[in-house]
PDB file of N, CA and C in Angstrom:
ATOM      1  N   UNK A   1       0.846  -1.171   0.000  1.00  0.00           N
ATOM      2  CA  UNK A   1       0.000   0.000   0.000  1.00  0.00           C
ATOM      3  C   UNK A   1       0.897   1.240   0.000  1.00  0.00           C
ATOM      4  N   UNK A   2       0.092   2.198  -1.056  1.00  0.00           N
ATOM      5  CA  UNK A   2       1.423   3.274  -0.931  1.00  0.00           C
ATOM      6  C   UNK A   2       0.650   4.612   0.124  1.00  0.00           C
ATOM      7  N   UNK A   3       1.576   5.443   0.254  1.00  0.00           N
ATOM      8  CA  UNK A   3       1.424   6.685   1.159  1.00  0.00           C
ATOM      9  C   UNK A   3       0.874   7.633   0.261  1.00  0.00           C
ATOM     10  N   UNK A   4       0.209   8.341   0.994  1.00  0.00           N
ATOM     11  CA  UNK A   4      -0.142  10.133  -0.045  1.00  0.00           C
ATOM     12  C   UNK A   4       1.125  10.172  -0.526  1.00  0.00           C
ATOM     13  N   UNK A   5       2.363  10.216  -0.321  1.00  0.00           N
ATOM     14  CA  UNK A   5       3.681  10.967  -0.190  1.00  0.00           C
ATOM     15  C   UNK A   5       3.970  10.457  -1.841  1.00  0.00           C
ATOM     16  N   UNK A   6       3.721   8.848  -2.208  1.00  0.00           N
ATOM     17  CA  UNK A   6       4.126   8.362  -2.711  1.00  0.00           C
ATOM     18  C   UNK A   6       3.276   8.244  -3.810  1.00  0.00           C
ATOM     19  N   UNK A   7       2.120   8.412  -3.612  1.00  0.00           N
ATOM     20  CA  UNK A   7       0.872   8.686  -4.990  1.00  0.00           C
ATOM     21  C   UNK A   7       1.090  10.059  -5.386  1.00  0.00           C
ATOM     22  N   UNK A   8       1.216  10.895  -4.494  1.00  0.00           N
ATOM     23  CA  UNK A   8       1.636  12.654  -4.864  1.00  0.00           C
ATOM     24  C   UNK A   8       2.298  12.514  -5.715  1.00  0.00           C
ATOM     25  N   UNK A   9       4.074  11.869  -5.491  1.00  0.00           N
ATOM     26  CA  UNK A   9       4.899  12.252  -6.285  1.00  0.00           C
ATOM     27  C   UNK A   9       4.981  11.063  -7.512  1.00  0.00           C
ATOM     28  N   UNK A  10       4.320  10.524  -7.674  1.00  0.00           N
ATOM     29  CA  UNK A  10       4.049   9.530  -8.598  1.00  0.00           C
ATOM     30  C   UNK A  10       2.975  10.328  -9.777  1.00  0.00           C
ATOM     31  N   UNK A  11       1.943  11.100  -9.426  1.00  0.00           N
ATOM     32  CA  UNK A  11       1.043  11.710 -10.389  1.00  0.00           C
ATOM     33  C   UNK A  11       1.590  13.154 -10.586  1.00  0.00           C
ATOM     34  N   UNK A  12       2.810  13.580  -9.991  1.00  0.00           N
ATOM     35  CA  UNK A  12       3.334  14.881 -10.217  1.00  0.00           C
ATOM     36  C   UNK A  12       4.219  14.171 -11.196  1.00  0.00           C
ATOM     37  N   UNK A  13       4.937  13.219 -11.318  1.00  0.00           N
ATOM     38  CA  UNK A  13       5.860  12.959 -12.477  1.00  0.00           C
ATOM     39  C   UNK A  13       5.064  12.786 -14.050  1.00  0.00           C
ATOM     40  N   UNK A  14       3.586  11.484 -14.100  1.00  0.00           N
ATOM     41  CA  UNK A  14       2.635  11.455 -14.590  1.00  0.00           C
ATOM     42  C   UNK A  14       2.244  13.188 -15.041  1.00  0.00           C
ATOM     43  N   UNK A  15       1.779  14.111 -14.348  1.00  0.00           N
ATOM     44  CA  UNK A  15       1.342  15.505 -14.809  1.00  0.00           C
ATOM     45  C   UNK A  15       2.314  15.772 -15.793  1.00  0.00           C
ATOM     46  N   UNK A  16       3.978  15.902 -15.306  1.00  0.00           N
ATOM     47  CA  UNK A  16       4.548  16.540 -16.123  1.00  0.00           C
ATOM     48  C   UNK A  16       4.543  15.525 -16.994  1.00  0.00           C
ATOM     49  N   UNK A  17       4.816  15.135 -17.388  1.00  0.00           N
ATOM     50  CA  UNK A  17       4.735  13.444 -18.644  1.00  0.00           C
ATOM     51  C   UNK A  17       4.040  14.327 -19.851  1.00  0.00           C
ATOM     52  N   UNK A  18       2.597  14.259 -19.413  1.00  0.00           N
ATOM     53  CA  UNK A  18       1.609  14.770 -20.118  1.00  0.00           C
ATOM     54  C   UNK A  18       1.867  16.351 -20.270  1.00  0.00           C
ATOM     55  N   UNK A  19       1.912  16.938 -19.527  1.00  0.00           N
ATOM     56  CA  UNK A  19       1.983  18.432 -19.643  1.00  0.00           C
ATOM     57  C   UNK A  19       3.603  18.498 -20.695  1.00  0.00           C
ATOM     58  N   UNK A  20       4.522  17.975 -20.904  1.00  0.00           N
ATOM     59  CA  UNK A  20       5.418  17.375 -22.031  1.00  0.00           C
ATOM     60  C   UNK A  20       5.107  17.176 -22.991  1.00  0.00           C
ATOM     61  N   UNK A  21       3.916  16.098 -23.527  1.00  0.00           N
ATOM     62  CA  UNK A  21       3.199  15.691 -24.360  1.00  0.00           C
ATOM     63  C   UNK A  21       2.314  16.490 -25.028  1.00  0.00           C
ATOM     64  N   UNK A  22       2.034  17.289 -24.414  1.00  0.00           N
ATOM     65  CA  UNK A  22       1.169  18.761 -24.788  1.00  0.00           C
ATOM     66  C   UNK A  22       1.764  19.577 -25.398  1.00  0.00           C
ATOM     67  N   UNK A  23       3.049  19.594 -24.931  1.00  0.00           N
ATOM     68  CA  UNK A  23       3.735  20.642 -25.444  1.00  0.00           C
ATOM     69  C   UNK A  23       4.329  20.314 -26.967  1.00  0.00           C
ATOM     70  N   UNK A  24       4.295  18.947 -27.250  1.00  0.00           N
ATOM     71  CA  UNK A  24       5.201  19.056 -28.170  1.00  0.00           C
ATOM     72  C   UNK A  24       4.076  18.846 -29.432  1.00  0.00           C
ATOM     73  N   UNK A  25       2.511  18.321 -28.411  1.00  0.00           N
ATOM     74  CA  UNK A  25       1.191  19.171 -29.610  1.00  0.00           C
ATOM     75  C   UNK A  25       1.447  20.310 -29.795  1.00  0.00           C
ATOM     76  N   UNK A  26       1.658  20.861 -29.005  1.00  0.00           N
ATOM     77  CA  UNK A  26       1.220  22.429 -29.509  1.00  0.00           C
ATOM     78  C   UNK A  26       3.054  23.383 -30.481  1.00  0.00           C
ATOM     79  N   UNK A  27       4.192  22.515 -30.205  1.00  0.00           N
ATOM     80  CA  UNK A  27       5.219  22.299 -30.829  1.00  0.00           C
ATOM     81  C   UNK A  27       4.904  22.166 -32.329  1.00  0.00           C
ATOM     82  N   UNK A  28       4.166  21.144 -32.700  1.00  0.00           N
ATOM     83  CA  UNK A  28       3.814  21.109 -33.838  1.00  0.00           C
ATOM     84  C   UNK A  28       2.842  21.944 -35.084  1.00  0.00           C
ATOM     85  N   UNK A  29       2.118  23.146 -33.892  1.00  0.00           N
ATOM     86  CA  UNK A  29       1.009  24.248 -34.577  1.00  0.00           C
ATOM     87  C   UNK A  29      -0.206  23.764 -34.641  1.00  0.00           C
ATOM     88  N   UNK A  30      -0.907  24.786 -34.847  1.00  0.00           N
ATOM     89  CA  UNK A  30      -2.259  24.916 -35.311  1.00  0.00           C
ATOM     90  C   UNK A  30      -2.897  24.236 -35.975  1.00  0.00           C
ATOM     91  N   UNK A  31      -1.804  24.242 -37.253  1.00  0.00           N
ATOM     92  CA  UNK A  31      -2.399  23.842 -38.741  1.00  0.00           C
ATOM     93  C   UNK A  31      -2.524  22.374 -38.612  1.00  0.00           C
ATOM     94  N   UNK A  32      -1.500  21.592 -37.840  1.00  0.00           N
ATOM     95  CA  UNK A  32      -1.775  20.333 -37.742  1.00  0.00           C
ATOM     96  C   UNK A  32      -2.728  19.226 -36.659  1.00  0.00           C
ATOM     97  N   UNK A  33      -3.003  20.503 -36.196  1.00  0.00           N
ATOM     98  CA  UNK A  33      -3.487  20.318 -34.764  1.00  0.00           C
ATOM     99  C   UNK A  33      -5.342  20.256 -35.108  1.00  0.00           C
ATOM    100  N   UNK A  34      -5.384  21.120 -35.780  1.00  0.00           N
ATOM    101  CA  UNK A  34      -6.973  20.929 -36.857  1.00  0.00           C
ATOM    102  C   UNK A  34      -6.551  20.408 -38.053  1.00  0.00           C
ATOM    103  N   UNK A  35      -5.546  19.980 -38.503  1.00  0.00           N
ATOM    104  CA  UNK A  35      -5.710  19.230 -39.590  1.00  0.00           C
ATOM    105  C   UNK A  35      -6.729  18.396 -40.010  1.00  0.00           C
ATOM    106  N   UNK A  36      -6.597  17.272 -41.278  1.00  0.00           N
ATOM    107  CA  UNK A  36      -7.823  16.486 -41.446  1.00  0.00           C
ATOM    108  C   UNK A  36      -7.892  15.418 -40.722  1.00  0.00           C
ATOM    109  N   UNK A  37      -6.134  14.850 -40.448  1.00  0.00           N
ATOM    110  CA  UNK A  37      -6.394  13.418 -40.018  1.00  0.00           C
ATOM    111  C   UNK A  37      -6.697  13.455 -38.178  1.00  0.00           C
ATOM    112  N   UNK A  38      -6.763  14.380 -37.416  1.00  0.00           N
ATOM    113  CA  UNK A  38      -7.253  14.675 -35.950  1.00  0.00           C
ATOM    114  C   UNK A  38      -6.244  14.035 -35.336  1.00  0.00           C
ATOM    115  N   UNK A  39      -5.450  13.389 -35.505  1.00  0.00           N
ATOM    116  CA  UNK A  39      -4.501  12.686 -34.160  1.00  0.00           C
ATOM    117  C   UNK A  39      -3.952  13.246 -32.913  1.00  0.00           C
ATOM    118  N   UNK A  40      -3.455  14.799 -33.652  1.00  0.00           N
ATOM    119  CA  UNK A  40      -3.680  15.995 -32.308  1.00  0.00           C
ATOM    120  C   UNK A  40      -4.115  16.037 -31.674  1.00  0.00           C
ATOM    121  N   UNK A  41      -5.416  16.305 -32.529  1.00  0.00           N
ATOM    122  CA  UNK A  41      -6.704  17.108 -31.629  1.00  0.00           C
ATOM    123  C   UNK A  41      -7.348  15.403 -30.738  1.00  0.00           C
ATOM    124  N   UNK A  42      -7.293  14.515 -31.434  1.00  0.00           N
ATOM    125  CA  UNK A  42      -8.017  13.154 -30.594  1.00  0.00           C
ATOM    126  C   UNK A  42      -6.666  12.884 -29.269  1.00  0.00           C
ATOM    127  N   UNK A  43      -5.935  13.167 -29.563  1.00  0.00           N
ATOM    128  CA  UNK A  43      -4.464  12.703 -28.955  1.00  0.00           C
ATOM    129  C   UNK A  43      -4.819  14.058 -27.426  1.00  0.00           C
ATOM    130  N   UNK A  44      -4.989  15.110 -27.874  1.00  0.00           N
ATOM    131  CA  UNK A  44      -4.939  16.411 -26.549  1.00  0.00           C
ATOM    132  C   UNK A  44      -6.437  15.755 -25.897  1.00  0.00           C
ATOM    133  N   UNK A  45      -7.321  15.603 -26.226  1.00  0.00           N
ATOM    134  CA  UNK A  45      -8.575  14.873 -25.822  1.00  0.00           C
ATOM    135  C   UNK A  45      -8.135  14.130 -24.789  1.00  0.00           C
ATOM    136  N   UNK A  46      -7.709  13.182 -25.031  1.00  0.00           N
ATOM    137  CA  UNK A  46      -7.362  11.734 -24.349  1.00  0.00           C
ATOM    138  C   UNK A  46      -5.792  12.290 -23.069  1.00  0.00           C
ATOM    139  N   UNK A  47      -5.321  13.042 -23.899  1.00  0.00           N
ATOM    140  CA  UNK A  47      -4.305  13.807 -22.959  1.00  0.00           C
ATOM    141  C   UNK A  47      -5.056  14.900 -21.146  1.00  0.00           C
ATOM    142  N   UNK A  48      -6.341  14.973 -21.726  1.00  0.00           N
ATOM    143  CA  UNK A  48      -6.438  16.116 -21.117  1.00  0.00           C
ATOM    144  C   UNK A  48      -7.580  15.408 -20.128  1.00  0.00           C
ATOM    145  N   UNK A  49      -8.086  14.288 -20.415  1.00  0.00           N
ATOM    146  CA  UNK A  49      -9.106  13.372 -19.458  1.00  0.00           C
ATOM    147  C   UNK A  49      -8.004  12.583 -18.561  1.00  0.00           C
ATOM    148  N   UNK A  50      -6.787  12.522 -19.256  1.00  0.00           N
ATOM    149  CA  UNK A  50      -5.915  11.332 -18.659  1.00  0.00           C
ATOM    150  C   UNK A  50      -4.848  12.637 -17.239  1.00  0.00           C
ATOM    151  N   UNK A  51      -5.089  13.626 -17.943  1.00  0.00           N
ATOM    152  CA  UNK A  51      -4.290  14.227 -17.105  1.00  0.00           C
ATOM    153  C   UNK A  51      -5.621  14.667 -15.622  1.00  0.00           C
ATOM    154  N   UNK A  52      -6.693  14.803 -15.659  1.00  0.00           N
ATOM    155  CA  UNK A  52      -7.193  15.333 -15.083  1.00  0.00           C
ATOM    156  C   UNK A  52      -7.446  14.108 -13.690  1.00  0.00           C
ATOM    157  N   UNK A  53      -7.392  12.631 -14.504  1.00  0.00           N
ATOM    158  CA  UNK A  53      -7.343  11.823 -13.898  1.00  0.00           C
ATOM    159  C   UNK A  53      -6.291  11.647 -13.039  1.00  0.00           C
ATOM    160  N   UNK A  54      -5.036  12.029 -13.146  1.00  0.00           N
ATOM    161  CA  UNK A  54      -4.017  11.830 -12.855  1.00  0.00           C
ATOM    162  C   UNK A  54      -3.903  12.770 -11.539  1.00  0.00           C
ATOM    163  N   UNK A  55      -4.673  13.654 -11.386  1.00  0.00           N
ATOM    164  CA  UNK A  55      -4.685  15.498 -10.449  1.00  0.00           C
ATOM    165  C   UNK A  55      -5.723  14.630  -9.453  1.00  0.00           C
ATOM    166  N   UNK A  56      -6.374  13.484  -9.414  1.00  0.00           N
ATOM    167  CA  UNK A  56      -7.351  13.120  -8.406  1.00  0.00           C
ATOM    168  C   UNK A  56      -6.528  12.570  -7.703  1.00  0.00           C
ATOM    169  N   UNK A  57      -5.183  11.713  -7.380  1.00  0.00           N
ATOM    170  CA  UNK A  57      -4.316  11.039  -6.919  1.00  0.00           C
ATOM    171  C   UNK A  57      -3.951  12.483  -5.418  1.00  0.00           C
ATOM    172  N   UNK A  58      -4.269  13.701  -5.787  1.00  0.00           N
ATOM    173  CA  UNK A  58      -3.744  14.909  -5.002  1.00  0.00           C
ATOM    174  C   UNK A  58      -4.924  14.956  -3.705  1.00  0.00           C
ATOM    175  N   UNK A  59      -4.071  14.605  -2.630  1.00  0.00           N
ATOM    176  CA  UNK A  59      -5.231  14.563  -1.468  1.00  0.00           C
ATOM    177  C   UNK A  59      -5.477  16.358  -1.191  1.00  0.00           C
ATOM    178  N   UNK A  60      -6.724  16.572   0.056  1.00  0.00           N
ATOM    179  CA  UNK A  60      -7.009  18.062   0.129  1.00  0.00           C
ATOM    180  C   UNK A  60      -6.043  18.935   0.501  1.00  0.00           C
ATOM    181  N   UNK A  61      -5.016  18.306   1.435  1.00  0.00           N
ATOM    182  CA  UNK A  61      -4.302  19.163   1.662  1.00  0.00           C
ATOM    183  C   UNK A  61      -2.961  19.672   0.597  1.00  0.00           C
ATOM    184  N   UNK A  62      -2.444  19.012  -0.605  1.00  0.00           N
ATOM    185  CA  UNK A  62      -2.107  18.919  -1.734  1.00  0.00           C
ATOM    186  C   UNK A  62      -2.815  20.267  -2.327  1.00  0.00           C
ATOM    187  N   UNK A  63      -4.107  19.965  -2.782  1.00  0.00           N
ATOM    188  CA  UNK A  63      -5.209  21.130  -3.542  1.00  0.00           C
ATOM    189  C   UNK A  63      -5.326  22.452  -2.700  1.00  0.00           C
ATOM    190  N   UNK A  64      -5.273  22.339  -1.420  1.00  0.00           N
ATOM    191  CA  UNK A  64      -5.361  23.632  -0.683  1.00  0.00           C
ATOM    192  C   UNK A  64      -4.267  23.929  -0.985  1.00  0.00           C
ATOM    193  N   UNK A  65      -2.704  24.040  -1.115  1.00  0.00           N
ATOM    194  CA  UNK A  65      -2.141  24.572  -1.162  1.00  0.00           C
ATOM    195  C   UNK A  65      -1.480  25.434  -2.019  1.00  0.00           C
ATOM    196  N   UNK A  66      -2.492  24.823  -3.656  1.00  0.00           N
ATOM    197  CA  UNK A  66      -1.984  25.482  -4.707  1.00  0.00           C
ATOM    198  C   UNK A  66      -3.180  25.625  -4.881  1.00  0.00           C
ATOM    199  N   UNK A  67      -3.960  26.875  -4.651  1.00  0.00           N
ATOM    200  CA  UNK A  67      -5.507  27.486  -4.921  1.00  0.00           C
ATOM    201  C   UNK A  67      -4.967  27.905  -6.361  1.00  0.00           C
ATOM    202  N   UNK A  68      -4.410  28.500  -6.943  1.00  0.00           N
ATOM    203  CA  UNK A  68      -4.069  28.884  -8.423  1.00  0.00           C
ATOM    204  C   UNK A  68      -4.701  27.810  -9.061  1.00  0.00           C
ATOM    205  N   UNK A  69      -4.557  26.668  -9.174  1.00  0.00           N
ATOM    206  CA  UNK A  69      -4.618  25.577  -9.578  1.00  0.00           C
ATOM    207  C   UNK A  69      -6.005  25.389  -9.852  1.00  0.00           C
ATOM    208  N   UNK A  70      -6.531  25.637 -11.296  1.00  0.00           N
ATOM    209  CA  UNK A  70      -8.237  25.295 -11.291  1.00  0.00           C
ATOM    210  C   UNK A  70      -8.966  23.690 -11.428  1.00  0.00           C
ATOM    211  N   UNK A  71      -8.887  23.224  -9.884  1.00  0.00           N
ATOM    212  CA  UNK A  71      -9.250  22.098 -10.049  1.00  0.00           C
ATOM    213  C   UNK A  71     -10.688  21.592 -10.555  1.00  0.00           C
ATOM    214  N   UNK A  72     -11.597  22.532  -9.969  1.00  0.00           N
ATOM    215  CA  UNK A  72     -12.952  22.290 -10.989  1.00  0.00           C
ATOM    216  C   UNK A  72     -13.168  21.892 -11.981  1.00  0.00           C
ATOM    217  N   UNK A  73     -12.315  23.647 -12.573  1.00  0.00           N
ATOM    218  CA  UNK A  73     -12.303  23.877 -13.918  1.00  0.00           C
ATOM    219  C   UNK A  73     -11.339  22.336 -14.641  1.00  0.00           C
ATOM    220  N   UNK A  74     -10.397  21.664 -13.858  1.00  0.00           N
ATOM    221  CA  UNK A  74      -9.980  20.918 -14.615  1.00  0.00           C
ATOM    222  C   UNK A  74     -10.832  19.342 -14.542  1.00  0.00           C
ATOM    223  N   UNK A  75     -11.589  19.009 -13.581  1.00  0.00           N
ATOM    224  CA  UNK A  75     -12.967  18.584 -13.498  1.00  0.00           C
ATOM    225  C   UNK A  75     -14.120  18.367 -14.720  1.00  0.00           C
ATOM    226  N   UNK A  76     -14.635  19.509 -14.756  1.00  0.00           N
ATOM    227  CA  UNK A  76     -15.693  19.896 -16.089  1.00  0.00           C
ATOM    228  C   UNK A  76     -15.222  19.852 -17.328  1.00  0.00           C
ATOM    229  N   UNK A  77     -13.825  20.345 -17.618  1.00  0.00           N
ATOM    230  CA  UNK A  77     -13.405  19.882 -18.675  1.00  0.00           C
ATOM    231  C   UNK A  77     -12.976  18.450 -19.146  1.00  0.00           C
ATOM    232  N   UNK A  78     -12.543  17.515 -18.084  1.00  0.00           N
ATOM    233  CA  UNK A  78     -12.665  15.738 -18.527  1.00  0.00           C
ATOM    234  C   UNK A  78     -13.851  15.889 -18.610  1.00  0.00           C
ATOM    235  N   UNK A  79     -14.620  16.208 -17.754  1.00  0.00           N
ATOM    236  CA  UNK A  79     -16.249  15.431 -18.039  1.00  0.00           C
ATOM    237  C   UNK A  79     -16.983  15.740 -19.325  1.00  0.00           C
ATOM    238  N   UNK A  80     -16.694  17.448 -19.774  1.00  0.00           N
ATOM    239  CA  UNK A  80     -17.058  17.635 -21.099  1.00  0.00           C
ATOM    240  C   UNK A  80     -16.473  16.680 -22.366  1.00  0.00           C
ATOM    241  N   UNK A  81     -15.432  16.423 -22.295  1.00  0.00           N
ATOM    242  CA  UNK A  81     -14.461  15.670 -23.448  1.00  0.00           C
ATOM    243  C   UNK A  81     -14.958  14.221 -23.102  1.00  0.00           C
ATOM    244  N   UNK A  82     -15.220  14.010 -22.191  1.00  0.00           N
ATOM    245  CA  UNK A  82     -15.282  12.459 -22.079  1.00  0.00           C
ATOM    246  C   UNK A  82     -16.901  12.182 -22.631  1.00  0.00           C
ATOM    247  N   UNK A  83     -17.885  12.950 -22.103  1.00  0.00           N
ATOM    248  CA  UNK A  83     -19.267  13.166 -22.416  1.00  0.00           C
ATOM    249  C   UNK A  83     -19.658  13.578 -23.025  1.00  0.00           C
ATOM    250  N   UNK A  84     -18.797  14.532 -23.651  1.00  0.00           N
ATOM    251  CA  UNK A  84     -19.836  15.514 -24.674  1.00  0.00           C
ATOM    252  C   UNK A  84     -18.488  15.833 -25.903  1.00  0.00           C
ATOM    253  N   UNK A  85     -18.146  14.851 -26.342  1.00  0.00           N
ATOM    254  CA  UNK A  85     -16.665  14.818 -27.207  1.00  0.00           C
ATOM    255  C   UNK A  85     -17.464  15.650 -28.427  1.00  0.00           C
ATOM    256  N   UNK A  86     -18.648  15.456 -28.938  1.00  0.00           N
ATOM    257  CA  UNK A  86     -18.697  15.645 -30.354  1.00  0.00           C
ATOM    258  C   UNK A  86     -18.923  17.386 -30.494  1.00  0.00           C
ATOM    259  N   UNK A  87     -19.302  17.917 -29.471  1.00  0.00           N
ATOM    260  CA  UNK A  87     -19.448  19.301 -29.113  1.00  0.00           C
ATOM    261  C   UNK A  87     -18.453  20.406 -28.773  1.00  0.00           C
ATOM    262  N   UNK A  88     -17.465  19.543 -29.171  1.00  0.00           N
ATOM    263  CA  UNK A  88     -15.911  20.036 -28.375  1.00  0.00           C
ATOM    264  C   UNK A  88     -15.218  20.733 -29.948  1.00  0.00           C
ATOM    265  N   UNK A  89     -15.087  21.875 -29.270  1.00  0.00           N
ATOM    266  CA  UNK A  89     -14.399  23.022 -30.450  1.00  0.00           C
ATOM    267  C   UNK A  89     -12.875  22.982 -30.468  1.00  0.00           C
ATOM    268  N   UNK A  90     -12.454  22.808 -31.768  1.00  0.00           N
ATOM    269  CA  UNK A  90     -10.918  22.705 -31.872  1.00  0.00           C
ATOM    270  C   UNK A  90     -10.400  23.645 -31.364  1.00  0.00           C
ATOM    271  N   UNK A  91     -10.690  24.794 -31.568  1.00  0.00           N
ATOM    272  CA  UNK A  91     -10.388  26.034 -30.899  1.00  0.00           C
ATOM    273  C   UNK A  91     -10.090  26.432 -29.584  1.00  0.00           C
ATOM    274  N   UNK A  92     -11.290  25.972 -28.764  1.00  0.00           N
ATOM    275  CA  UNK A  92     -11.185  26.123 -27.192  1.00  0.00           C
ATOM    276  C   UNK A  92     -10.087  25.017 -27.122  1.00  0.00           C
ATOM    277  N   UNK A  93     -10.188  23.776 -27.481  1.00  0.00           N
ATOM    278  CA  UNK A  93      -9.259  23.014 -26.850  1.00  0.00           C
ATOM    279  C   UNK A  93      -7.353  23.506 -27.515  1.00  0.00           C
ATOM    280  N   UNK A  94      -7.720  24.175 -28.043  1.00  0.00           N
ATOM    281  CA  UNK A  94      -6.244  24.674 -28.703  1.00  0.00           C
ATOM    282  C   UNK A  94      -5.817  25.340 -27.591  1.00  0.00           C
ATOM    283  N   UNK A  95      -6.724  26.444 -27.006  1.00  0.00           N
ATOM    284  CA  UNK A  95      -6.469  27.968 -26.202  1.00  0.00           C
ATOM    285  C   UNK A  95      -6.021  27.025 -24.687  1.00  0.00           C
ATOM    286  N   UNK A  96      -6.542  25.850 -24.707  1.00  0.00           N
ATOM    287  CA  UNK A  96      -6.206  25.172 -23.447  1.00  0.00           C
ATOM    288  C   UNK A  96      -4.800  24.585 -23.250  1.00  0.00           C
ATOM    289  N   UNK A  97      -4.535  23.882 -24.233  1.00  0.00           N
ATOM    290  CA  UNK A  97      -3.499  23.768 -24.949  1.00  0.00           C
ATOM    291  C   UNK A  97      -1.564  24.844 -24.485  1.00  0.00           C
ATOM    292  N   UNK A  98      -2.874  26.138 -25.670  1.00  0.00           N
ATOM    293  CA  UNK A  98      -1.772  26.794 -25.290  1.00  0.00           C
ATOM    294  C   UNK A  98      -1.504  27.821 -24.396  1.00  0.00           C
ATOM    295  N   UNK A  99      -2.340  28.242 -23.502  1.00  0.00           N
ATOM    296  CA  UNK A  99      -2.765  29.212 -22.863  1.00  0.00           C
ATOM    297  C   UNK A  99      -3.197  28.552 -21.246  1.00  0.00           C
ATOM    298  N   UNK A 100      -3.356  28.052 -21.302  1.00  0.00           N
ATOM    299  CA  UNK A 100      -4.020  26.928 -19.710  1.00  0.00           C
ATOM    300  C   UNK A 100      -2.890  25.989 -19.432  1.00  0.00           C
ATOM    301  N   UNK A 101      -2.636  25.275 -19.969  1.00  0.00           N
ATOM    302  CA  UNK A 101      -1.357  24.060 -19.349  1.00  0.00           C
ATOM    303  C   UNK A 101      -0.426  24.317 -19.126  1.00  0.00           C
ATOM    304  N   UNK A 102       0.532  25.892 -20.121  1.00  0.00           N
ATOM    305  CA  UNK A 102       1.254  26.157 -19.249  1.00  0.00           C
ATOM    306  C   UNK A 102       1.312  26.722 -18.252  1.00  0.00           C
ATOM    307  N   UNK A 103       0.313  27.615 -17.474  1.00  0.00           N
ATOM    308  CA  UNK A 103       0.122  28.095 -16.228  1.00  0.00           C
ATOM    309  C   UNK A 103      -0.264  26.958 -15.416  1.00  0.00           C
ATOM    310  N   UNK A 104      -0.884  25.347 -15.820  1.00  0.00           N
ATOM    311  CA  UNK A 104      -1.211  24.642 -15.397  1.00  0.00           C
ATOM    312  C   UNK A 104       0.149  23.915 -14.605  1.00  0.00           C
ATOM    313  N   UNK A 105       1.324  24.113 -15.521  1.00  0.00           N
ATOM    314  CA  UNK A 105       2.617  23.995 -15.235  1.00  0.00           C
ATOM    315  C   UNK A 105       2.912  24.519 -14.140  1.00  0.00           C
ATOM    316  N   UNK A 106       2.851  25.939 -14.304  1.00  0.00           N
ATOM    317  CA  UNK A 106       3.465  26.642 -13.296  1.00  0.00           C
ATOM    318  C   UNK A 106       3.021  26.746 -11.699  1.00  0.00           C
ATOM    319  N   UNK A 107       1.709  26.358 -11.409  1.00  0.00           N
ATOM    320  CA  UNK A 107       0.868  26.728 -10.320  1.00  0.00           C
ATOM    321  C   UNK A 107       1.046  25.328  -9.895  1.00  0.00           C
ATOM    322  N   UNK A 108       1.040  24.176 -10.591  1.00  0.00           N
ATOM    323  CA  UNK A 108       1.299  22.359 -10.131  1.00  0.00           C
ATOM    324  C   UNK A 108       2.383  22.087  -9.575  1.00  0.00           C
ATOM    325  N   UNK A 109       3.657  22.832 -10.611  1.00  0.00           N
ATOM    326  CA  UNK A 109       4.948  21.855 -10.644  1.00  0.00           C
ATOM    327  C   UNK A 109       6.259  22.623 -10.037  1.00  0.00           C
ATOM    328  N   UNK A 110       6.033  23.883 -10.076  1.00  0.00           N
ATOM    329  CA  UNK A 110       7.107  25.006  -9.539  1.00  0.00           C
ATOM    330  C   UNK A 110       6.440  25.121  -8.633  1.00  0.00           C
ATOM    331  N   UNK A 111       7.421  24.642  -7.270  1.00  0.00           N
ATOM    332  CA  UNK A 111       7.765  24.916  -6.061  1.00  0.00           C
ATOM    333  C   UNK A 111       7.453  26.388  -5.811  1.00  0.00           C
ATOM    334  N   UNK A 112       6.696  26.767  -5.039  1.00  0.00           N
ATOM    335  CA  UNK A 112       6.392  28.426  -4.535  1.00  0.00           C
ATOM    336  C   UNK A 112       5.547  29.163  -5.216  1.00  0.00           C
ATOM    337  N   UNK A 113       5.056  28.570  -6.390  1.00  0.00           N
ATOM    338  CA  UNK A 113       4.046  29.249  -7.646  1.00  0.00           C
ATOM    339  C   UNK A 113       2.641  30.106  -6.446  1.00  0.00           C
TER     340      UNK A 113
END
């Protein structure tokens, strides 16, 4: 059986993994990212349910301490993608992409954020 100590730093390595993986979507642009064949855009999908999954491993006192950190908001968004995939705008999920994960970075993974 493992400790908080040890699920913490096990889904903080997992976060950055993915928050890596994101990056090197959004490394690649726009254009390919809405392209025709979707592997991006299906690939940040599956990135972004898997990461949110990964942020539940964080007990309360973990989440209290980085209030920056929109855990809701990162909540509603698996549940939208997972539930409501066909309604999901390339766009918003781009701005998340590029505009949300890396502050998602900064408020998770840097010490003192």
């Amino acid at each position: 059986m493992s400790t908080h100590a040890e699920r913490t730093a096990r889904a903080l390595v997992d976060v950055a993994r993915m928050l890596d993986v994101a990056d090197r979507i959004v490394a690649r642009g726009y254009d390919d990212f809405v392209g025709d064949d979707e592997i991006a855009y299906l690939a940040s999908k599956a990135l972004l349910i898997d990461l949110q999954t990964a942020c539940e491993a964080f007990d309360d006192e973990f989440r209290s301490a980085r209030p920056a950190v929109p855990w809701r908001e990162l909540k509603r968004i698996r549940d939208r993608l997972a539930h409501h995939y066909v309604s999901i705008d390339k766009d918003l999920l781009w701005n998340v992409l590029v505009r949300e994960l890396p502050r998602l970075r900064t408020d998770l993974l840097v010490p003192g954020s």
